[in-house]
Every structure is written in C-alpha cells, then in structure tokens.
Protein backbone atom coordinates (compact mmCIF):
# COMPACT_ATOMS: atom_id res chain seq x y z
CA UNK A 1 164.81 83.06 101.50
CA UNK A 2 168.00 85.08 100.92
CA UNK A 3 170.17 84.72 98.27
CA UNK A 4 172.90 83.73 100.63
CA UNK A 5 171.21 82.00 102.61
CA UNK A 6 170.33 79.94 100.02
CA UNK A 7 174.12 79.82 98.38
CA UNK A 8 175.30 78.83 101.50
CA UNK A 9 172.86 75.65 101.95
CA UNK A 10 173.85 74.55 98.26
CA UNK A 11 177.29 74.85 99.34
CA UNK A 12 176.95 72.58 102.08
CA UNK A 13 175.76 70.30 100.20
CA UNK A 14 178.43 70.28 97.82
CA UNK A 15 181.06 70.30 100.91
CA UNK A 16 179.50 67.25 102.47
CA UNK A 17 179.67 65.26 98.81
CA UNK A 18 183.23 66.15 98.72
CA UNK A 19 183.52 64.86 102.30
CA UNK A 20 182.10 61.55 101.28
CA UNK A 21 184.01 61.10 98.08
CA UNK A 22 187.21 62.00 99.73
CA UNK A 23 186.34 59.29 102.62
CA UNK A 24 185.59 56.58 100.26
CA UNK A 25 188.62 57.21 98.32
CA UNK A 26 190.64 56.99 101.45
CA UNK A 27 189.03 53.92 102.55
CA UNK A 28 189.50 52.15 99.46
CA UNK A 29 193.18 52.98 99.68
CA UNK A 30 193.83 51.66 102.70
CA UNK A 31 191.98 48.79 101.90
CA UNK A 32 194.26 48.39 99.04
CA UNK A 33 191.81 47.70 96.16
CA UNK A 34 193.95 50.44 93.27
CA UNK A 35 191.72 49.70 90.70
CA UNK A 36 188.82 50.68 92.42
CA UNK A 37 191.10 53.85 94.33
CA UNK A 38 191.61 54.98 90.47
CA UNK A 39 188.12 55.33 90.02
CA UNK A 40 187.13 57.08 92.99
CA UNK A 41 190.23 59.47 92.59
CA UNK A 42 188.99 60.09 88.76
CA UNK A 43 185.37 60.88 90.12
CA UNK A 44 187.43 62.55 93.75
CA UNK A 45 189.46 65.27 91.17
CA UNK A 46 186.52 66.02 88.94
CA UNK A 47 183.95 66.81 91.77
CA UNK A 48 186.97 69.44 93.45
CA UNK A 49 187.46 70.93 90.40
CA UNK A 50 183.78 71.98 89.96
CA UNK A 51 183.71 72.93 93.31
CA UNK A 52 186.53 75.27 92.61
CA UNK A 53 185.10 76.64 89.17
CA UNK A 54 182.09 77.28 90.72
CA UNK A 55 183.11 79.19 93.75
CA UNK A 56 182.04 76.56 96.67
CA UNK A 57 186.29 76.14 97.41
CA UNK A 58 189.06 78.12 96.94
CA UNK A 59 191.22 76.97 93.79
CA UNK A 60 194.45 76.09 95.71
CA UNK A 61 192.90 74.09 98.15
CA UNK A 62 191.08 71.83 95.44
CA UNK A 63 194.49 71.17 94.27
CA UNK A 64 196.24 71.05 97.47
CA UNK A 65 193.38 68.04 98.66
CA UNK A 66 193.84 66.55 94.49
CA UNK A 67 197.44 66.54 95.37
CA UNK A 68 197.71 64.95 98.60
CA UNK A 69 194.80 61.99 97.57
CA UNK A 70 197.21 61.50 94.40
CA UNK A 71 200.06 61.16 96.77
CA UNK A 72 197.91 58.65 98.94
CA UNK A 73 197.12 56.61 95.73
CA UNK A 74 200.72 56.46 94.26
CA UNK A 75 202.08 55.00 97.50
CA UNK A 76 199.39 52.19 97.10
CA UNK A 77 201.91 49.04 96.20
C-alpha cells in the first residue's frame, strides 16, 4: 500500500470522528442539556485541535468550526 494511500484512509477516519463529535454536540444543544453540551464541546475542541497539529485539517478551519460550536453553546439559555 502507498504511503498516501494509506495517509489518506487514516485521515478519513479522523474526518468521520470529527463528523460524529461535531453532530452529537449539536444535538445535545438543541436538545438543551448545557451540561452535557460542555462536555462534548471540551472533547469537540480537543479532537480539532489534534486534527490540526497533525495535518488531517487546516489550522483556521479547526478554529473557525471551535468558534462557531462555541457560539452555538453560548446561545444555549
């Protein structure tokens, strides 16, 4: 297997677990359970910023996405 090819099938995986996290973040906000939406956006930031050290996303866009999720979560009354 090339070395690309297999960098590109970890990074898929990664993408897709972002994917998920953001979803269940985003569900739990509109559900309205904040404590809960904390947690996820704890565990939601950490997983973008590896991503971002390590190359799978580009830097602004992990905090562009870390922003916006923040955003989502503050607005949570």
């Amino acid at each position: 297997m090339h070395s690309s090819a297999r960098r590109h099938h970890h990074n898929q995986g990664i993408s897709s677990r972002l994917k998920t996290l953001e979803k269940r973040f985003l569900e739990l906000v509109k559900v309205g359970k904040k404590d809960d939406a904390a947690a996820s956006l704890r565990m939601v930031s950490s997983a973008f910023d590896k991503a971002a050290k390590t190359g799978v996303l580009h830097a602004n866009k992990a905090s562009r996405k870390k922003s916006r999720l923040t955003l989502h979560w503050a607005a949570m009354k």
